[in-house]
N, C-alpha and C. Protein backbone atom coordinates (compact mmCIF):
# COMPACT_ATOMS: atom_id res chain seq x y z
N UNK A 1 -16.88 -16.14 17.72
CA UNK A 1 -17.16 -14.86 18.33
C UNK A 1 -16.03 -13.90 17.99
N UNK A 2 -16.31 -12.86 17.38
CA UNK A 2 -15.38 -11.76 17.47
C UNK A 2 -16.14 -10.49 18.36
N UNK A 3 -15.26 -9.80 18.22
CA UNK A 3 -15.24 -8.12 18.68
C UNK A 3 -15.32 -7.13 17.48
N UNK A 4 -16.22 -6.30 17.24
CA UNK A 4 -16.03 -5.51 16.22
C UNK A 4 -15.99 -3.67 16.41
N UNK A 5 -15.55 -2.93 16.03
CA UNK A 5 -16.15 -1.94 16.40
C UNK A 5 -17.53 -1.04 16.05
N UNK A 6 -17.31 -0.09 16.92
CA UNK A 6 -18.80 0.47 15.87
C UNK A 6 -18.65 1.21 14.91
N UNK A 7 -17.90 1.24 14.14
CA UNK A 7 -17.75 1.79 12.70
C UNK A 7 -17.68 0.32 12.02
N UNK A 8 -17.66 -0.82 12.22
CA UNK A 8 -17.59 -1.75 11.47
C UNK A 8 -19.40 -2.10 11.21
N UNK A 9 -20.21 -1.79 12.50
CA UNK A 9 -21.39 -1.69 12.81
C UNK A 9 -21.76 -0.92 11.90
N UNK A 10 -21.76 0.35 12.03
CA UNK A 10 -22.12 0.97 10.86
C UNK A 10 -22.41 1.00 9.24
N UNK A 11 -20.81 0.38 9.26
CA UNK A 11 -20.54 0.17 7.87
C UNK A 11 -21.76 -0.88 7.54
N UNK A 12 -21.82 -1.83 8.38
CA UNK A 12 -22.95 -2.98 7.80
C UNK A 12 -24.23 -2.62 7.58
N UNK A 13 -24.88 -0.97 8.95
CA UNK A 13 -26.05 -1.05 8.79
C UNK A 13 -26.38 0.09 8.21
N UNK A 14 -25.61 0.91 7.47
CA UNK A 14 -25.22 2.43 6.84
C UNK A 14 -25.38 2.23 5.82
N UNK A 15 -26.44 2.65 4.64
CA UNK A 15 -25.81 2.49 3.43
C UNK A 15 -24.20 3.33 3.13
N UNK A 16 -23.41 2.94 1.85
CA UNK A 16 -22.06 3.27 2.02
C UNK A 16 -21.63 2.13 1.42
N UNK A 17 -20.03 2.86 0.57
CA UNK A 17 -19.54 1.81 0.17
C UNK A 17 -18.89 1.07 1.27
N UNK A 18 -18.82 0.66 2.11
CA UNK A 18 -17.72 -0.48 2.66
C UNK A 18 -19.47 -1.34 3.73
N UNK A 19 -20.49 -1.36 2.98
CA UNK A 19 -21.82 -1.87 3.32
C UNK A 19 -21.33 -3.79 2.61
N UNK A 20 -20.80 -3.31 1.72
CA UNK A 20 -20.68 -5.52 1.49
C UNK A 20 -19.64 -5.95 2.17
N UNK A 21 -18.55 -5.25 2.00
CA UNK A 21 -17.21 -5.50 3.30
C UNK A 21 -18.01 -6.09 4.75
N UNK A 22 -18.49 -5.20 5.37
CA UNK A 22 -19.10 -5.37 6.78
C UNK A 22 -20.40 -6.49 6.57
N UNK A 23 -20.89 -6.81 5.37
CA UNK A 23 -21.82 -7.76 5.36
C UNK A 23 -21.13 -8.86 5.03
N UNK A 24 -19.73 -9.18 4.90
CA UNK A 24 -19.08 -10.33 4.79
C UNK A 24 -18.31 -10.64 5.96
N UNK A 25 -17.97 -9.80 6.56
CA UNK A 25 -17.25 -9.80 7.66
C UNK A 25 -18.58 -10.86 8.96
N UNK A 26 -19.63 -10.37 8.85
CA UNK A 26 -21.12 -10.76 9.06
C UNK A 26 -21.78 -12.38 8.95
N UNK A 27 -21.25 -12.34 7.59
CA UNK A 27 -21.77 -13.75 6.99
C UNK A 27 -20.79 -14.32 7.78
N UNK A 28 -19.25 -14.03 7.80
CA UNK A 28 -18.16 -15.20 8.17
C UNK A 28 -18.10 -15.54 9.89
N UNK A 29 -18.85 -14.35 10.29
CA UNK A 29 -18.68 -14.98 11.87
C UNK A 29 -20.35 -13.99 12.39
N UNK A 30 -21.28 -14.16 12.66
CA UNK A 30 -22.37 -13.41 13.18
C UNK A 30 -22.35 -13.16 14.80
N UNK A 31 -21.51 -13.83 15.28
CA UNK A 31 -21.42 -13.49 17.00
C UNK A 31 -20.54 -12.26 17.40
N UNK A 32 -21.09 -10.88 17.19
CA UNK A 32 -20.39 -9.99 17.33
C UNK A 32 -20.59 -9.57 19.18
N UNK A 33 -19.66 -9.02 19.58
CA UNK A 33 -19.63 -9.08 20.89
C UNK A 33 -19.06 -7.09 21.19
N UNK A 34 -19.24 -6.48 21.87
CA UNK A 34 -19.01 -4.98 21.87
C UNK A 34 -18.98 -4.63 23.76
N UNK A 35 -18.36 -3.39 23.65
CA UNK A 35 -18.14 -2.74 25.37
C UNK A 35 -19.69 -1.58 24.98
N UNK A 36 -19.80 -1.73 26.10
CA UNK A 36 -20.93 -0.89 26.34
C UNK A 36 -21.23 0.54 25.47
N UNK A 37 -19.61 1.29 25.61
CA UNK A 37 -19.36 2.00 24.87
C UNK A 37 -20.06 2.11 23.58
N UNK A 38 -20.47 0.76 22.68
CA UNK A 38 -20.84 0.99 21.27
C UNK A 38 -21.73 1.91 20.85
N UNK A 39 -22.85 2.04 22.25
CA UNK A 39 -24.33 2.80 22.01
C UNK A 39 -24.05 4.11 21.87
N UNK A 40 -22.95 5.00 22.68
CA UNK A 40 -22.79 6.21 22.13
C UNK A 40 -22.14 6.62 21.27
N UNK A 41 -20.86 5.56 20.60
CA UNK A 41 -20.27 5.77 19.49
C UNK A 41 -21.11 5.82 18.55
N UNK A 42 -22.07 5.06 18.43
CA UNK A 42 -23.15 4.56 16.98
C UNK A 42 -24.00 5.39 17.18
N UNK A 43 -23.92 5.97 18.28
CA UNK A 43 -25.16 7.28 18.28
C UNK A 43 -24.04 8.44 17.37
N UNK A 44 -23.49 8.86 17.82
CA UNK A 44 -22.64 9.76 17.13
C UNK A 44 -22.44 9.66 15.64
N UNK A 45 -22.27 8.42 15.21
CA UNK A 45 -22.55 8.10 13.88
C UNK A 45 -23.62 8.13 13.48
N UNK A 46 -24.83 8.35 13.49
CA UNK A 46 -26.34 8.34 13.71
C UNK A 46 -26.18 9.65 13.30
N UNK A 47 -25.96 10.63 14.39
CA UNK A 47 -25.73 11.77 14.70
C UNK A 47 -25.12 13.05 13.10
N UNK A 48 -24.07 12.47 12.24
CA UNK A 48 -23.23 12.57 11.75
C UNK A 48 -24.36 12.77 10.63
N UNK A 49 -25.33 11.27 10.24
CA UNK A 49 -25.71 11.21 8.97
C UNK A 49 -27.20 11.96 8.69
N UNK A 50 -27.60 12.07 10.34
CA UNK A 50 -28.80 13.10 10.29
C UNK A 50 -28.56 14.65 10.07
N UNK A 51 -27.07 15.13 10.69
CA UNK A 51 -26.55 16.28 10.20
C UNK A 51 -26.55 16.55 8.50
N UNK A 52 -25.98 15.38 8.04
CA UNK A 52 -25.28 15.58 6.82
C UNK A 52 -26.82 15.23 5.81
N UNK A 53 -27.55 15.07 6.35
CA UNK A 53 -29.32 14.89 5.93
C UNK A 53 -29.02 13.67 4.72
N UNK A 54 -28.00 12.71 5.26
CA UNK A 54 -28.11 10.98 4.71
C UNK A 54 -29.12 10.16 5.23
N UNK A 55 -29.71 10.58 6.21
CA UNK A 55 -30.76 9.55 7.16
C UNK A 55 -32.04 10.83 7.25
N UNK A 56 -33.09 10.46 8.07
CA UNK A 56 -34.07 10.71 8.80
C UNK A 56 -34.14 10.55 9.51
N UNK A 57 -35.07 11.35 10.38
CA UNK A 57 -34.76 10.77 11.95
C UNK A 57 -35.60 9.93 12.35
N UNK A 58 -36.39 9.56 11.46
CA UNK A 58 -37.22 7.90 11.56
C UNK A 58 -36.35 7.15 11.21
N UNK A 59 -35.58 6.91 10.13
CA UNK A 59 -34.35 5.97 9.56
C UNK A 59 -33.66 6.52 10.52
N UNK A 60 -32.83 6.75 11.38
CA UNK A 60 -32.17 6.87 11.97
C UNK A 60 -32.25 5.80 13.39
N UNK A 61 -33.80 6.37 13.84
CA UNK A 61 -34.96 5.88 14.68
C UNK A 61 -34.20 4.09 14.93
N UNK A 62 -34.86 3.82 13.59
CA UNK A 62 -34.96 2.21 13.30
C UNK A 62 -33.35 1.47 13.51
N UNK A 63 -32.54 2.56 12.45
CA UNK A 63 -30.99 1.97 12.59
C UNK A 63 -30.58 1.55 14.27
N UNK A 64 -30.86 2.68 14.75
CA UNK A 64 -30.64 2.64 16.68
C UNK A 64 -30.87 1.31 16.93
N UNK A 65 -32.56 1.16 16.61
CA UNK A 65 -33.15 -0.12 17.34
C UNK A 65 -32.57 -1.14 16.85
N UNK A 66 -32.46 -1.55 15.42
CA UNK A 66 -31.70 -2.53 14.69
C UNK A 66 -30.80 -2.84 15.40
N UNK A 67 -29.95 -2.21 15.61
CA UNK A 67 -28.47 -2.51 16.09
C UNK A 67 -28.68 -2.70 18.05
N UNK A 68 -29.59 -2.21 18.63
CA UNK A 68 -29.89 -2.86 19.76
C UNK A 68 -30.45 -4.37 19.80
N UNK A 69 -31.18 -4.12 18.50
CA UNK A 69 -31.32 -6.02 18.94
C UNK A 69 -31.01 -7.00 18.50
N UNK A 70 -29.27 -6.41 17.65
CA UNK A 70 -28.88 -7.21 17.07
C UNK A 70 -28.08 -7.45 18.79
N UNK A 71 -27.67 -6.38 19.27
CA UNK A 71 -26.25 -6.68 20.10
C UNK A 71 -27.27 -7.15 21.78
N UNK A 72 -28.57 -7.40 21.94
CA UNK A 72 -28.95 -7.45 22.46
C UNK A 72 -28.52 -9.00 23.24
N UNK A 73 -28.10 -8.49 24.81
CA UNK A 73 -27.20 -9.97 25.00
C UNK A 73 -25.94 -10.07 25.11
N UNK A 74 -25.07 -9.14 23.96
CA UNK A 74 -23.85 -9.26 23.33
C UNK A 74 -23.21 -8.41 23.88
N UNK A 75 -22.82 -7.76 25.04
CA UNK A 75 -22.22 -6.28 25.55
C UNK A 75 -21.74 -6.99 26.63
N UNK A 76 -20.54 -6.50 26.83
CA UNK A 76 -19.20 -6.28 27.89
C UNK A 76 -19.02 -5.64 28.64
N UNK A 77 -19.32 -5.53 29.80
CA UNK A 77 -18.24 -4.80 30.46
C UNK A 77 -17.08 -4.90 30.40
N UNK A 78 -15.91 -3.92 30.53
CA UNK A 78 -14.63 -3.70 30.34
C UNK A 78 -14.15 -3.37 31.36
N UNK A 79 -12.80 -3.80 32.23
CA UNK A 79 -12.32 -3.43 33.19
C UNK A 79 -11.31 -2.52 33.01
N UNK A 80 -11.41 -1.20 33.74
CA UNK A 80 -11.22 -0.32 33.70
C UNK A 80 -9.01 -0.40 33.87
N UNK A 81 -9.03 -1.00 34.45
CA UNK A 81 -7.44 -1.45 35.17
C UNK A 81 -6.75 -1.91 33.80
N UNK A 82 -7.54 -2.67 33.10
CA UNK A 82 -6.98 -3.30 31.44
C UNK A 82 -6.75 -1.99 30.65
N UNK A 83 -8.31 -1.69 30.39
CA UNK A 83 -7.96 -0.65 29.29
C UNK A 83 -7.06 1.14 29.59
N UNK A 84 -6.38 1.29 31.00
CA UNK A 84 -5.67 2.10 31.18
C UNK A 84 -4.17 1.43 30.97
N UNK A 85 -3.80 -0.44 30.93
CA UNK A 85 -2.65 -0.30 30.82
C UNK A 85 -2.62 -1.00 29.59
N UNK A 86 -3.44 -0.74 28.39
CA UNK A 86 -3.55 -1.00 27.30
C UNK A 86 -3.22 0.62 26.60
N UNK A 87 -4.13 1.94 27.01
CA UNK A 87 -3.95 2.94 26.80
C UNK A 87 -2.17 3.59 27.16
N UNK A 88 -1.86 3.01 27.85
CA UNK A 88 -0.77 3.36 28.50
C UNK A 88 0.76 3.07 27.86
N UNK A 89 0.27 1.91 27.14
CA UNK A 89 1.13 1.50 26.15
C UNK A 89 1.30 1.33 24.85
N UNK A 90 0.04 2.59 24.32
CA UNK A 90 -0.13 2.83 23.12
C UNK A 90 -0.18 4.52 22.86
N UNK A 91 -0.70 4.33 21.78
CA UNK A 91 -1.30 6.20 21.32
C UNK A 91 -2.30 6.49 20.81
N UNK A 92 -3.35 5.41 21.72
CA UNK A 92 -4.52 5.13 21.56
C UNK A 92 -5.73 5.53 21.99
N UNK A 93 -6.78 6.06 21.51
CA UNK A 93 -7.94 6.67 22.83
C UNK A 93 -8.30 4.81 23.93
N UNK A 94 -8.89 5.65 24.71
CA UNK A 94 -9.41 4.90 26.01
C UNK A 94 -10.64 4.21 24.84
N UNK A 95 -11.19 5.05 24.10
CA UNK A 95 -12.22 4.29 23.21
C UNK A 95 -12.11 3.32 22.84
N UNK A 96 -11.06 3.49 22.04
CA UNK A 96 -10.37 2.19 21.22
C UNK A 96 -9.94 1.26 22.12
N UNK A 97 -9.48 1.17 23.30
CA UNK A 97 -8.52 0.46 23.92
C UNK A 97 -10.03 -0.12 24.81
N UNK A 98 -10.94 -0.08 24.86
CA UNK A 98 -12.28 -0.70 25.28
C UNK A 98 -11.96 -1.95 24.24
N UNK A 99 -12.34 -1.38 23.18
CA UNK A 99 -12.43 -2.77 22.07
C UNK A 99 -11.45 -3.55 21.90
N UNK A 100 -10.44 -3.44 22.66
CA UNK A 100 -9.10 -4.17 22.38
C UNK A 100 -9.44 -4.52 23.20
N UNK A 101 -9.31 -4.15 24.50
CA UNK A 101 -9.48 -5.24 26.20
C UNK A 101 -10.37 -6.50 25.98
N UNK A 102 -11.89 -5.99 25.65
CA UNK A 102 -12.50 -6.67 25.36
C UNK A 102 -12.29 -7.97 24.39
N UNK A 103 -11.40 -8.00 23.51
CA UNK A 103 -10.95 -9.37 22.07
C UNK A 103 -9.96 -9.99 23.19
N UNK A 104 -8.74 -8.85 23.85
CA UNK A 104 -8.17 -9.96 24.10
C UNK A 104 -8.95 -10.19 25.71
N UNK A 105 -9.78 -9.92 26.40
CA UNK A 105 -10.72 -10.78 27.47
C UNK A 105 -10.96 -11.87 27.22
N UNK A 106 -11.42 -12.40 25.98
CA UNK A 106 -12.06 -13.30 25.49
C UNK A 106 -11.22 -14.36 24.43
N UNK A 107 -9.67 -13.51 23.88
CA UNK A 107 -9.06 -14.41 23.57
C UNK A 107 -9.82 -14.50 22.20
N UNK A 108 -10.18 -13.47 21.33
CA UNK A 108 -10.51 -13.53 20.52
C UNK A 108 -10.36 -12.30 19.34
N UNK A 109 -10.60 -12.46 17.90
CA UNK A 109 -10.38 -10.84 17.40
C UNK A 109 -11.07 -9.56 17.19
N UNK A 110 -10.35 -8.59 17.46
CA UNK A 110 -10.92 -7.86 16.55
C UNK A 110 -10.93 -6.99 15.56
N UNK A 111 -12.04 -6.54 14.49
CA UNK A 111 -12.28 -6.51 13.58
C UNK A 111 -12.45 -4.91 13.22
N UNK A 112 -11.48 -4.06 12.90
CA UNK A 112 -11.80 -2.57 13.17
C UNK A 112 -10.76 -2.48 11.87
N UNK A 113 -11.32 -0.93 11.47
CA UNK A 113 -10.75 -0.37 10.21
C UNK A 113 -9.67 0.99 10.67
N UNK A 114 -9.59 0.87 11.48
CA UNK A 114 -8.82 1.80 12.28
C UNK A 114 -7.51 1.58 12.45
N UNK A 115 -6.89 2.48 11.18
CA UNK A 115 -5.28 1.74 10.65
C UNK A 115 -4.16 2.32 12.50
N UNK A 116 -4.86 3.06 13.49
CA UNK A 116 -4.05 2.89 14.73
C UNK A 116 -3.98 1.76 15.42
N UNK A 117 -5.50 1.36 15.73
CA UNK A 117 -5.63 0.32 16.39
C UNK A 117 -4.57 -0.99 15.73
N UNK A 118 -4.96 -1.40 14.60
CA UNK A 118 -4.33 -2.42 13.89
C UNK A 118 -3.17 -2.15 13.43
N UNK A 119 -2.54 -0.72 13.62
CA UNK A 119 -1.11 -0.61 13.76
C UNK A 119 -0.42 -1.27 15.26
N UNK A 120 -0.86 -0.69 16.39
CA UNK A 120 -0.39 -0.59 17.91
C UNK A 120 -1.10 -2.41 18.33
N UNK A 121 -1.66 -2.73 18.16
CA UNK A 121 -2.15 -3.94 18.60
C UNK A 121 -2.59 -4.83 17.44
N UNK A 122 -1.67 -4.71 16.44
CA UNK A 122 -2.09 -6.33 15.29
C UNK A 122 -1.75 -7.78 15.69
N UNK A 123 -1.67 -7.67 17.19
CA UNK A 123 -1.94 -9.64 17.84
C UNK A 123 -2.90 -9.65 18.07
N UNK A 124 -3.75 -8.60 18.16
CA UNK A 124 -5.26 -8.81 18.28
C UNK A 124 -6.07 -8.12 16.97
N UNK A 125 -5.74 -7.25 16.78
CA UNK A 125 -6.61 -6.56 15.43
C UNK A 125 -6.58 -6.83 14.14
N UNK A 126 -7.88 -6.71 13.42
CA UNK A 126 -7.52 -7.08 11.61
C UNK A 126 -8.16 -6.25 11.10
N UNK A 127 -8.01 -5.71 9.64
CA UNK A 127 -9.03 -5.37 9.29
C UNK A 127 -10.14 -6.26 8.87
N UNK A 128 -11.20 -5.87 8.09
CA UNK A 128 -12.32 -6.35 7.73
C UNK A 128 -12.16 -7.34 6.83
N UNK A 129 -10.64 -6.35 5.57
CA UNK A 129 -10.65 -7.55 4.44
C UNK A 129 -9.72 -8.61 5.15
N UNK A 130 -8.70 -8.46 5.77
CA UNK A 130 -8.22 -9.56 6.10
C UNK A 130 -8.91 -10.62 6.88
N UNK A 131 -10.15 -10.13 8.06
CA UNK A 131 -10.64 -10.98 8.26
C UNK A 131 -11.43 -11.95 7.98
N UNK A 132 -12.10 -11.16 6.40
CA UNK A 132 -12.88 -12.13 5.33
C UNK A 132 -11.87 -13.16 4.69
N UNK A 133 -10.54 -12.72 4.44
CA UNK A 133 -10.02 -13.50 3.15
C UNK A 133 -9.24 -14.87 4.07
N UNK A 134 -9.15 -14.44 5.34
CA UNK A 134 -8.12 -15.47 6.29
C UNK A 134 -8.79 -16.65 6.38
């Protein structure tokens, strides 16, 4: 089981180059686990590619659902008391510091391309390639 974020989400279900990255990251562990949070981040990314007229809003439609039933099951609550003294000791959004609470809740990693996160918290964070090649 890891933790991933939703740009790692993306990347897997986005066409885009970092689409085989996130489909290896995929193959090597499939129990992805997320804070509730993911649904409006990945909407926003949704959001982004219907602006930029990369999607449709039928392809868009489907991506949504896809990714609901992949994570269907798979969602966290996050305690609020963690991720303020996780935030507190970084220079981190409250966003990010969801997906951190959550890896280390569980005592497990996570998997984000987000050179802050995996700057401020690399006992818990990797990137994608390191987590394929480890």
């Amino acid at each position: 089981m890891i933790v991933v974020d939703s740009n790692i989400l993306a990347y897997w279900l986005l066409p885009g180059e970092q689409m085989a990255l996130a489909e290896r990251v995929w193959q090597k562990d499939p129990s992805w686990i997320m804070p509730p949070l993911w649904k409006s981040e990945f909407r926003s990314i949704l959001a982004q590619y219907l602006r930029h007229e990369r999607l449709s809003l039928p392809e868009a439609q489907t991506v949504m659902k896809e990714a609901e039933f992949i994570l269907k099951n798979k969602v966290y609550d996050v305690d609020s008391d963690w991720v303020l003294r996780l935030v507190h000791k970084s220079s981190c959004s409250a966003y990010d510091c969801e997906f951190v609470s959550l890896a280390q809740r569980f005592d497990v990693i996570l998997v984000t391309a987000d050179k802050k996160v995996l700057r401020e918290f690399s006992e818990t964070a990797v990137s994608p390639q390191q987590f394929v090649t480890s």
